[in-house]
PDB file of N, CA and C in Angstrom:
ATOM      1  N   UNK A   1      -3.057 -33.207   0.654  1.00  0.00           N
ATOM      2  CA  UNK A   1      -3.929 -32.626   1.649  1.00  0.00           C
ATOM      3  C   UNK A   1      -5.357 -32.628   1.117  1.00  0.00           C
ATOM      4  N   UNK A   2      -6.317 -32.638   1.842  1.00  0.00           N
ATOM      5  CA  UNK A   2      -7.454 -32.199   1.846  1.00  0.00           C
ATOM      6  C   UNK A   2      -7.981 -31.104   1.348  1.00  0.00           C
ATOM      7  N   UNK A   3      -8.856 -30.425   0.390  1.00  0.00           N
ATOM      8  CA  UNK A   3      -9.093 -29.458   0.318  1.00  0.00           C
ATOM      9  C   UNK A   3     -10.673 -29.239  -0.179  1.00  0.00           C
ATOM     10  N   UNK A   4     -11.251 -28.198   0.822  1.00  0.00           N
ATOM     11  CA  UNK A   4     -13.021 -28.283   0.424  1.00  0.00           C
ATOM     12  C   UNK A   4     -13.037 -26.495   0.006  1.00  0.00           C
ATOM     13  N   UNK A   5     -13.781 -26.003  -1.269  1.00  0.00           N
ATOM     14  CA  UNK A   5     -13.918 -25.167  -1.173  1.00  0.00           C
ATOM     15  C   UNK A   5     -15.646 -24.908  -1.093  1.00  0.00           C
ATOM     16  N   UNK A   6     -15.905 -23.767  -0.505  1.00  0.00           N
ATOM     17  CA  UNK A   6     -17.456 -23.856   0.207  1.00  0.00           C
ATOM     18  C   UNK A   6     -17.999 -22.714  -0.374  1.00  0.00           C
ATOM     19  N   UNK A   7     -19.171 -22.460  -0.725  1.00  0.00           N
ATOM     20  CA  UNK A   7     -20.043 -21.585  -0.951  1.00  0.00           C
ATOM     21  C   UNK A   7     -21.409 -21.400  -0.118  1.00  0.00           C
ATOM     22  N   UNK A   8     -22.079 -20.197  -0.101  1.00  0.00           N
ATOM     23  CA  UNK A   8     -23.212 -20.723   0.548  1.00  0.00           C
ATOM     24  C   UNK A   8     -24.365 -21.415  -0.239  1.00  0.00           C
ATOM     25  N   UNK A   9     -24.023 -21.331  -1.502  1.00  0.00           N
ATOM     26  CA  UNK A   9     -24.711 -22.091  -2.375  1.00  0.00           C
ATOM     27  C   UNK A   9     -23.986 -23.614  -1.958  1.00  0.00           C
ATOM     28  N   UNK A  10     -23.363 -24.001  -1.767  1.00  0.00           N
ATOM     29  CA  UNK A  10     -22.917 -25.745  -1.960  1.00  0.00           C
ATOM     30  C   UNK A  10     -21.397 -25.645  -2.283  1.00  0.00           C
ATOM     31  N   UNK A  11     -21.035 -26.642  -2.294  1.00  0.00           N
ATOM     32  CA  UNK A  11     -19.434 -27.323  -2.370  1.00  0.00           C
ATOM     33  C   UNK A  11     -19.222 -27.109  -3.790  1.00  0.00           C
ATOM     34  N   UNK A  12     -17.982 -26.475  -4.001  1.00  0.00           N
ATOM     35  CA  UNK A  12     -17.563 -26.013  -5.843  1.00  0.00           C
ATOM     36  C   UNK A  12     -16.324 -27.045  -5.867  1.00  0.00           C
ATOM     37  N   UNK A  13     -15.620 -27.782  -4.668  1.00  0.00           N
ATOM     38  CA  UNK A  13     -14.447 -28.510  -4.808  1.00  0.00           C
ATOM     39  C   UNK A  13     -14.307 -29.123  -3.430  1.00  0.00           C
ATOM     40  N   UNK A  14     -13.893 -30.370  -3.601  1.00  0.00           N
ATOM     41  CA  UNK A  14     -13.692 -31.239  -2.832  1.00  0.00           C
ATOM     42  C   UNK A  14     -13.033 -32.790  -2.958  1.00  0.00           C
ATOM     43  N   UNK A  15     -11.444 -32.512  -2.583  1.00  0.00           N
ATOM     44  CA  UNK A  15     -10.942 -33.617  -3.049  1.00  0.00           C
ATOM     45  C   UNK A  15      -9.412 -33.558  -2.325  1.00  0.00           C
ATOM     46  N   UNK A  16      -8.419 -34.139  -2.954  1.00  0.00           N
ATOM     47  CA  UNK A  16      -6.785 -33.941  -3.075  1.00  0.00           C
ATOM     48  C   UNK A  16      -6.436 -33.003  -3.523  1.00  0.00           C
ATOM     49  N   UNK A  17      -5.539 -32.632  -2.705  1.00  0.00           N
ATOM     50  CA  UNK A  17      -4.775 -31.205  -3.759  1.00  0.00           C
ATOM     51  C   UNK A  17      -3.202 -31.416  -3.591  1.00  0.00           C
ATOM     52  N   UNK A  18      -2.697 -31.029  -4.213  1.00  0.00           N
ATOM     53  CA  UNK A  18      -0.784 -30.201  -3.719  1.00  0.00           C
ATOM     54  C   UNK A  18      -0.714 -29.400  -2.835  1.00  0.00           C
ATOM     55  N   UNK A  19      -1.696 -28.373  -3.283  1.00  0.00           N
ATOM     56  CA  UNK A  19      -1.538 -26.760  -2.828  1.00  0.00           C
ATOM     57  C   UNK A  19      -2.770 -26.047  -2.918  1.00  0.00           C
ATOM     58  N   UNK A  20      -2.599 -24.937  -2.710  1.00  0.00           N
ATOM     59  CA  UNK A  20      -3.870 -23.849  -3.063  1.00  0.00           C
ATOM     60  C   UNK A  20      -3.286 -22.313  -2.861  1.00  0.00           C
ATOM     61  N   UNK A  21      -3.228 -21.616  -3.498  1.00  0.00           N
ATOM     62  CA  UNK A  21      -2.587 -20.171  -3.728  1.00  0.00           C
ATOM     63  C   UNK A  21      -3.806 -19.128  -3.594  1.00  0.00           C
ATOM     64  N   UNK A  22      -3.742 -18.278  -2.642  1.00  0.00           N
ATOM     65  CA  UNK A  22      -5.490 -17.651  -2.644  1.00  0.00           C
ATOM     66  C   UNK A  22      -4.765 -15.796  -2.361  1.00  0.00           C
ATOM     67  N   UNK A  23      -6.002 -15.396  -2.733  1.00  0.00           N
ATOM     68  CA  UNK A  23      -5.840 -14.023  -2.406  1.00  0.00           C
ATOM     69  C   UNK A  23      -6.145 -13.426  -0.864  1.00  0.00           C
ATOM     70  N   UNK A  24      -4.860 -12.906  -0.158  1.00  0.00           N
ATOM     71  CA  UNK A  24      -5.237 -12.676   1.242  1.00  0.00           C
ATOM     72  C   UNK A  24      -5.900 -11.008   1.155  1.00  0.00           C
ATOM     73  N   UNK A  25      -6.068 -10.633   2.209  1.00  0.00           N
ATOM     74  CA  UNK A  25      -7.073  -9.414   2.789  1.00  0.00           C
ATOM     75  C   UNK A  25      -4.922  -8.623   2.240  1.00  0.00           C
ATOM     76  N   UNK A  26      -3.989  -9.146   2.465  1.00  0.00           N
ATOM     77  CA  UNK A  26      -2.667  -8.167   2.522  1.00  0.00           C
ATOM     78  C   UNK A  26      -1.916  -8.849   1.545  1.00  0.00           C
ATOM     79  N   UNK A  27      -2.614  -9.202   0.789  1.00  0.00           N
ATOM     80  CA  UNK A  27      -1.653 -10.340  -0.352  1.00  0.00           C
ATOM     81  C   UNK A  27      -1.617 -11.184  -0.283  1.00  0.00           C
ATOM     82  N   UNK A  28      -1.429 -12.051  -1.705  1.00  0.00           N
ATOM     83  CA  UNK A  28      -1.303 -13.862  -2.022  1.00  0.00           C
ATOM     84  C   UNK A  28      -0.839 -14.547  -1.305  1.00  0.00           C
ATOM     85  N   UNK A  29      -0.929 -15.787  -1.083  1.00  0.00           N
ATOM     86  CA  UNK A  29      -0.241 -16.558   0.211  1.00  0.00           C
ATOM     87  C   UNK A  29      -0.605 -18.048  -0.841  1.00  0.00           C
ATOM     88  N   UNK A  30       0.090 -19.361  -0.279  1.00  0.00           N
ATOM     89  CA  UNK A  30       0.329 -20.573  -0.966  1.00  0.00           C
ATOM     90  C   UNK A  30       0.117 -21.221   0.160  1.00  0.00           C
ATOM     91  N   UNK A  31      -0.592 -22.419   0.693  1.00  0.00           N
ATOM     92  CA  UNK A  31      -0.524 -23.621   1.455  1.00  0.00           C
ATOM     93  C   UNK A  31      -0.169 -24.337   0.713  1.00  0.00           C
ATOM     94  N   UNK A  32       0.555 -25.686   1.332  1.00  0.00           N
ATOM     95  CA  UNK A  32       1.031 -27.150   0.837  1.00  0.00           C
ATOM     96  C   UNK A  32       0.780 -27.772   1.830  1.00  0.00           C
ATOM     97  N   UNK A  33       1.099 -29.165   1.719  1.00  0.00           N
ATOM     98  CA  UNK A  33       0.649 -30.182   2.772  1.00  0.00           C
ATOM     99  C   UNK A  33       1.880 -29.653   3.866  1.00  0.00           C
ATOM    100  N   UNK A  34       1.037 -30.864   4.763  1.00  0.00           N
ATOM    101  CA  UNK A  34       1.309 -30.248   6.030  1.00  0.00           C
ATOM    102  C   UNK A  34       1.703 -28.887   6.472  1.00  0.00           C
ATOM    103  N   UNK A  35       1.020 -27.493   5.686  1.00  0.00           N
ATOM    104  CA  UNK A  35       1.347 -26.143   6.674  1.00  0.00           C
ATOM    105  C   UNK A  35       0.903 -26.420   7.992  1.00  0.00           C
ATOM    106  N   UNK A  36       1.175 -25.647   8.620  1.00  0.00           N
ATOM    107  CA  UNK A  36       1.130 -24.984  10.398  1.00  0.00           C
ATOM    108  C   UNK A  36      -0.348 -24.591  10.034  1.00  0.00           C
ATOM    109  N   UNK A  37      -1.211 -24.855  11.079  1.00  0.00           N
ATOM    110  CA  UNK A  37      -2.560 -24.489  11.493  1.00  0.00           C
ATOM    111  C   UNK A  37      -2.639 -22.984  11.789  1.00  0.00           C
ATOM    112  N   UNK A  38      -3.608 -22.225  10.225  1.00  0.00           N
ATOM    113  CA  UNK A  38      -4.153 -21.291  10.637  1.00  0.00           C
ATOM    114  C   UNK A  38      -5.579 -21.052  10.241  1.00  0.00           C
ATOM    115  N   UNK A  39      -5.658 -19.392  10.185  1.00  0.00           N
ATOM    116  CA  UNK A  39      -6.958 -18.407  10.275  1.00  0.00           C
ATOM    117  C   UNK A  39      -6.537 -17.820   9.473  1.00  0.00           C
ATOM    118  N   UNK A  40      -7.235 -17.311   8.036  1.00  0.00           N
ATOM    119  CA  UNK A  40      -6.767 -16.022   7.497  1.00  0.00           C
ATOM    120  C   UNK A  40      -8.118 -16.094   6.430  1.00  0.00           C
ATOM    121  N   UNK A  41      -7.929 -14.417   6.956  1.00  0.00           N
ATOM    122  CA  UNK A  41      -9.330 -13.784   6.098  1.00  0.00           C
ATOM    123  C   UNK A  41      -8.844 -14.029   4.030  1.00  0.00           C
ATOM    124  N   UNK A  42      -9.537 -13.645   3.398  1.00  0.00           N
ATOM    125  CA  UNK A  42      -9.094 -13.796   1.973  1.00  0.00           C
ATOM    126  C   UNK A  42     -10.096 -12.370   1.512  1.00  0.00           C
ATOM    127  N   UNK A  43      -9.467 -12.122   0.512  1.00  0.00           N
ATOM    128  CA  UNK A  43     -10.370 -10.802  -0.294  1.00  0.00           C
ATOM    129  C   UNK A  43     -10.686 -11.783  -0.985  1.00  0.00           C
ATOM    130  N   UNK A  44     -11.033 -10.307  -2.403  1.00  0.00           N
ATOM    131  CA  UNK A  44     -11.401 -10.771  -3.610  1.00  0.00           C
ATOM    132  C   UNK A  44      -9.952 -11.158  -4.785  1.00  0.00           C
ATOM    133  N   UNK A  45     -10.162 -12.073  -5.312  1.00  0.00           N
ATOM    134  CA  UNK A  45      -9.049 -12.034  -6.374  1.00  0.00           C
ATOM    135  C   UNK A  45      -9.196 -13.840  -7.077  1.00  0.00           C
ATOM    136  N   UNK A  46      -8.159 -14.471  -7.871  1.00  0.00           N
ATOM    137  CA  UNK A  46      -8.115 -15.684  -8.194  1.00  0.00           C
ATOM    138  C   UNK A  46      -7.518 -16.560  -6.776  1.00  0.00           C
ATOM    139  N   UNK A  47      -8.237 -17.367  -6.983  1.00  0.00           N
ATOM    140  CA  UNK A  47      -7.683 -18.988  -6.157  1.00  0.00           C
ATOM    141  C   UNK A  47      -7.463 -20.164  -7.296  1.00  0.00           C
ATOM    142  N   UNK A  48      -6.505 -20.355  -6.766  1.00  0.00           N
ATOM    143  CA  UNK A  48      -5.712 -21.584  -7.894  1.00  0.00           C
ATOM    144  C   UNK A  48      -5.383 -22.636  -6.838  1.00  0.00           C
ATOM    145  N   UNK A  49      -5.860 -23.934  -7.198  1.00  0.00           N
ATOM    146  CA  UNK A  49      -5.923 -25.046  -6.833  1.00  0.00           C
ATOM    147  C   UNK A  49      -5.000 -25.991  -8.126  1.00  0.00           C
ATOM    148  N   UNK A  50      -3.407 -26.303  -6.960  1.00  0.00           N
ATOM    149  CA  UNK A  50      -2.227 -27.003  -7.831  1.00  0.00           C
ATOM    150  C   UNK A  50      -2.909 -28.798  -7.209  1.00  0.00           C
ATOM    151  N   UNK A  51      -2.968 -29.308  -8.447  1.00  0.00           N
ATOM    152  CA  UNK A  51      -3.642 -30.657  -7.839  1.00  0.00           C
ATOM    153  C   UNK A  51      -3.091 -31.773  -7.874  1.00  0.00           C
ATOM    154  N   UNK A  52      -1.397 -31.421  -9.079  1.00  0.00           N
ATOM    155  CA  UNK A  52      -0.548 -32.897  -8.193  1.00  0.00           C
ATOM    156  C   UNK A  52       0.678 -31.928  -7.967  1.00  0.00           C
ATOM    157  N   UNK A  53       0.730 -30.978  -8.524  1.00  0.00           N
ATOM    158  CA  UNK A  53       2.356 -30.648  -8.085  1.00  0.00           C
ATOM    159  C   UNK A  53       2.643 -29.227  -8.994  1.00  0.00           C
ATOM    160  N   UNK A  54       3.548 -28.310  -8.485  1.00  0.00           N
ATOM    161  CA  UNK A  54       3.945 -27.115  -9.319  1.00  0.00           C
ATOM    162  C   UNK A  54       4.009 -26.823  -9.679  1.00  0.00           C
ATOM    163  N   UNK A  55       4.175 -28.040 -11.252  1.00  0.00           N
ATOM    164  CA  UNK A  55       4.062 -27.958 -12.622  1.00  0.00           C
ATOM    165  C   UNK A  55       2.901 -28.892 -13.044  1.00  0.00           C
ATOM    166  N   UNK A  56       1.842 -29.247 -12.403  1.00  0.00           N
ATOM    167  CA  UNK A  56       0.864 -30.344 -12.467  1.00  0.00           C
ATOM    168  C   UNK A  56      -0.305 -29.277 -13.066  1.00  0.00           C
ATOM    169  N   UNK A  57      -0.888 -29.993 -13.297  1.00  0.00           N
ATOM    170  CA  UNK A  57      -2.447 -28.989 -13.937  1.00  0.00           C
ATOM    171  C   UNK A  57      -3.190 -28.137 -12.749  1.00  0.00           C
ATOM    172  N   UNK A  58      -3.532 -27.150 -13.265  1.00  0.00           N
ATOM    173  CA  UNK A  58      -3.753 -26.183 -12.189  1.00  0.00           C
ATOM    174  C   UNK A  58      -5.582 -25.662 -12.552  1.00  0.00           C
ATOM    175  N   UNK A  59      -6.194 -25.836 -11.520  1.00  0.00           N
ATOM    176  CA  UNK A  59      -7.549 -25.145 -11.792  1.00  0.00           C
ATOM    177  C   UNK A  59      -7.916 -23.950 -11.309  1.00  0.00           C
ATOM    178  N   UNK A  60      -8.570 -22.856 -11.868  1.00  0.00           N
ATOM    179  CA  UNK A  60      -8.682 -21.363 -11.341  1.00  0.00           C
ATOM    180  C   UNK A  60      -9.864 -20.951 -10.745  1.00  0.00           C
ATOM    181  N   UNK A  61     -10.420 -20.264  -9.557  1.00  0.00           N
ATOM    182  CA  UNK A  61     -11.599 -20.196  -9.553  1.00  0.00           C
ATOM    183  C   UNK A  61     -11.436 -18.053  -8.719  1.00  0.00           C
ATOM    184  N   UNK A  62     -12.695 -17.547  -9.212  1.00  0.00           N
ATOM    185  CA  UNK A  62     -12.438 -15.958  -9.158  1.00  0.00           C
ATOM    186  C   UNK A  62     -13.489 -16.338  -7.900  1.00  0.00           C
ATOM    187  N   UNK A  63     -13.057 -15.678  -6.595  1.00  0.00           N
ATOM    188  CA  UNK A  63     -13.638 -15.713  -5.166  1.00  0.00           C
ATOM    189  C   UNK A  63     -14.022 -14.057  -5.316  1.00  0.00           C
ATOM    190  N   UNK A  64     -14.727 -13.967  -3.792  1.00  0.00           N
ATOM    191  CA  UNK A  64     -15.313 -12.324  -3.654  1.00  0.00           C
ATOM    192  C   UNK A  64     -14.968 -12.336  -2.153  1.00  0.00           C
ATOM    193  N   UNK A  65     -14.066 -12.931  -1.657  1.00  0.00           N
ATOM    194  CA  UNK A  65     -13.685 -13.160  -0.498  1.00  0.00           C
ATOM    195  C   UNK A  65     -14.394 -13.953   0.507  1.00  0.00           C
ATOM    196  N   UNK A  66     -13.244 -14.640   2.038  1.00  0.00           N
ATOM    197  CA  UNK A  66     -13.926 -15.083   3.278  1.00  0.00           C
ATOM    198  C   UNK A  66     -12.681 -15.533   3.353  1.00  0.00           C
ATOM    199  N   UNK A  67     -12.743 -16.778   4.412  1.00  0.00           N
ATOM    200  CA  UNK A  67     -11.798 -16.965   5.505  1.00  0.00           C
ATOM    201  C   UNK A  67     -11.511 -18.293   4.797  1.00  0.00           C
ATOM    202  N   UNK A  68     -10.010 -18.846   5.112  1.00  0.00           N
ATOM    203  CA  UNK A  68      -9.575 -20.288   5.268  1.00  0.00           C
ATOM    204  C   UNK A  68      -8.851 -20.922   6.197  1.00  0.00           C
ATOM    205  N   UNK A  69      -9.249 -22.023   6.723  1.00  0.00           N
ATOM    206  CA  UNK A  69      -8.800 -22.479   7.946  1.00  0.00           C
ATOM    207  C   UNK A  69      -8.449 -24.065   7.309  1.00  0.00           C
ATOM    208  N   UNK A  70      -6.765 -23.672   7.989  1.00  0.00           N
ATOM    209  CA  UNK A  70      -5.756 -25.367   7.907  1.00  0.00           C
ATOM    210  C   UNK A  70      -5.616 -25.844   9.298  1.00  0.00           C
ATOM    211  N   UNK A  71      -6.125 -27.098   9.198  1.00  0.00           N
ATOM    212  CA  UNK A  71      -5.876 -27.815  10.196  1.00  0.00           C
ATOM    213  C   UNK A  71      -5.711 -28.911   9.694  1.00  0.00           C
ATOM    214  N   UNK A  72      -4.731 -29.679  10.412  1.00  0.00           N
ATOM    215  CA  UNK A  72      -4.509 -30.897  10.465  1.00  0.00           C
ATOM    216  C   UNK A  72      -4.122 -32.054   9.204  1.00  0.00           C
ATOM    217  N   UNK A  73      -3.900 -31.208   8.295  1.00  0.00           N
ATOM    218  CA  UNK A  73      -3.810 -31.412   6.675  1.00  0.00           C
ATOM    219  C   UNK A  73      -4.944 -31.428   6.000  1.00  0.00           C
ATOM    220  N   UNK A  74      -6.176 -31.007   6.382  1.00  0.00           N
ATOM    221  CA  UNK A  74      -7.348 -30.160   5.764  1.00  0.00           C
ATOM    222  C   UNK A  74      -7.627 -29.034   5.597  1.00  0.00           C
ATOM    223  N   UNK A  75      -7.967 -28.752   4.548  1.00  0.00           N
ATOM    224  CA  UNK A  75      -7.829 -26.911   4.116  1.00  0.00           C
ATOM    225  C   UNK A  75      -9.158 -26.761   3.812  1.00  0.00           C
ATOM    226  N   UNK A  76      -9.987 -25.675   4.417  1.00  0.00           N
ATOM    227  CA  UNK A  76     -11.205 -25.680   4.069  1.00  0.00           C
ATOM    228  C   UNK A  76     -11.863 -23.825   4.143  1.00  0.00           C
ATOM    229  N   UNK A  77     -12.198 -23.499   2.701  1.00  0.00           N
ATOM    230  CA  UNK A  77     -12.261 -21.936   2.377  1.00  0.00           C
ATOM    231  C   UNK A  77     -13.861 -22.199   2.130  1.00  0.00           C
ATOM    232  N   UNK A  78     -14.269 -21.043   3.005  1.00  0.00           N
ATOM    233  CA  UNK A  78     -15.273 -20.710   2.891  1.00  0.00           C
ATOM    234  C   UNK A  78     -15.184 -19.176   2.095  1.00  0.00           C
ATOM    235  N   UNK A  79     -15.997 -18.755   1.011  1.00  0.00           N
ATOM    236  CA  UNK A  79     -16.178 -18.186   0.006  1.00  0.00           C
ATOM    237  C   UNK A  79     -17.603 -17.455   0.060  1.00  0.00           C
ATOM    238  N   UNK A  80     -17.860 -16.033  -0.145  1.00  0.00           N
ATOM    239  CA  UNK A  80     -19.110 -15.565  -0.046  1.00  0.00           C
ATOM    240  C   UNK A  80     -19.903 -15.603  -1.809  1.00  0.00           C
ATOM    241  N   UNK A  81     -18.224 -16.132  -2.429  1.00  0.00           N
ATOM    242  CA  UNK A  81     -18.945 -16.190  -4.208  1.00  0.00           C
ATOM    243  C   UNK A  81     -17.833 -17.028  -4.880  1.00  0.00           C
ATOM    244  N   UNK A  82     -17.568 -17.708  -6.098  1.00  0.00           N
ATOM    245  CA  UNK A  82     -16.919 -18.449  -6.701  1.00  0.00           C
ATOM    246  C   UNK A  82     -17.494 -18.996  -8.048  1.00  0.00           C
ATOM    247  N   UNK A  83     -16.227 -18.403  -8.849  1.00  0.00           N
ATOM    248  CA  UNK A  83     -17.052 -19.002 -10.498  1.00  0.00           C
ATOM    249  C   UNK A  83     -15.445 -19.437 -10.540  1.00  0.00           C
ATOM    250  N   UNK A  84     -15.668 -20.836 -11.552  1.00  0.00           N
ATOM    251  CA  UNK A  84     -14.693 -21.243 -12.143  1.00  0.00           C
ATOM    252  C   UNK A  84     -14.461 -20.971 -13.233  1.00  0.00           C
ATOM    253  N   UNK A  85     -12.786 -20.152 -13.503  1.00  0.00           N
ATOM    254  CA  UNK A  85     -12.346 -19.462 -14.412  1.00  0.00           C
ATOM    255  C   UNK A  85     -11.384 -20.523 -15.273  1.00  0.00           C
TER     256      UNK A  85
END
């Protein structure tokens, strides 16, 4: 899948992924390719970006929350902050 992560400073990631595991507003949640098209707010917490597979190398980044929207096998989180951990 697709995956862009956004700042209002500029793009921190943009490429292929497996997955992406993020912190929701009610707890952690995981996309993989092809999920079902949604909306969901995100708090603050780690986002982990799996980039070939479950046990594949994994990159961490500490968010301050916003929203991510899947469509169509593009995943795209918009972020009000993001440092890579």
């Amino acid at each position: 899948m697709k995956l862009n992560i956004l700042t209002p400073e500029g793009s921190i990631f943009s490429g292929e992924a497996y997955g992406v595991q993020m912190p929701g507003v009610t707890g952690s949640f995981e996309v993989l390719n092809r999920h079902a098209p949604m909306i969901a707010a995100l708090g603050e917490g780690k986002l982990k970006v799996l980039q070939s597979s479950l046990t594949g190398p994994a990159t961490f980044y500490t968010i301050q929350g916003g929203f991510v929207e899947v469509l169509n096998n593009n995943v795209t989180v918009l972020v009000e902050g993001a440092k890579k951990v």
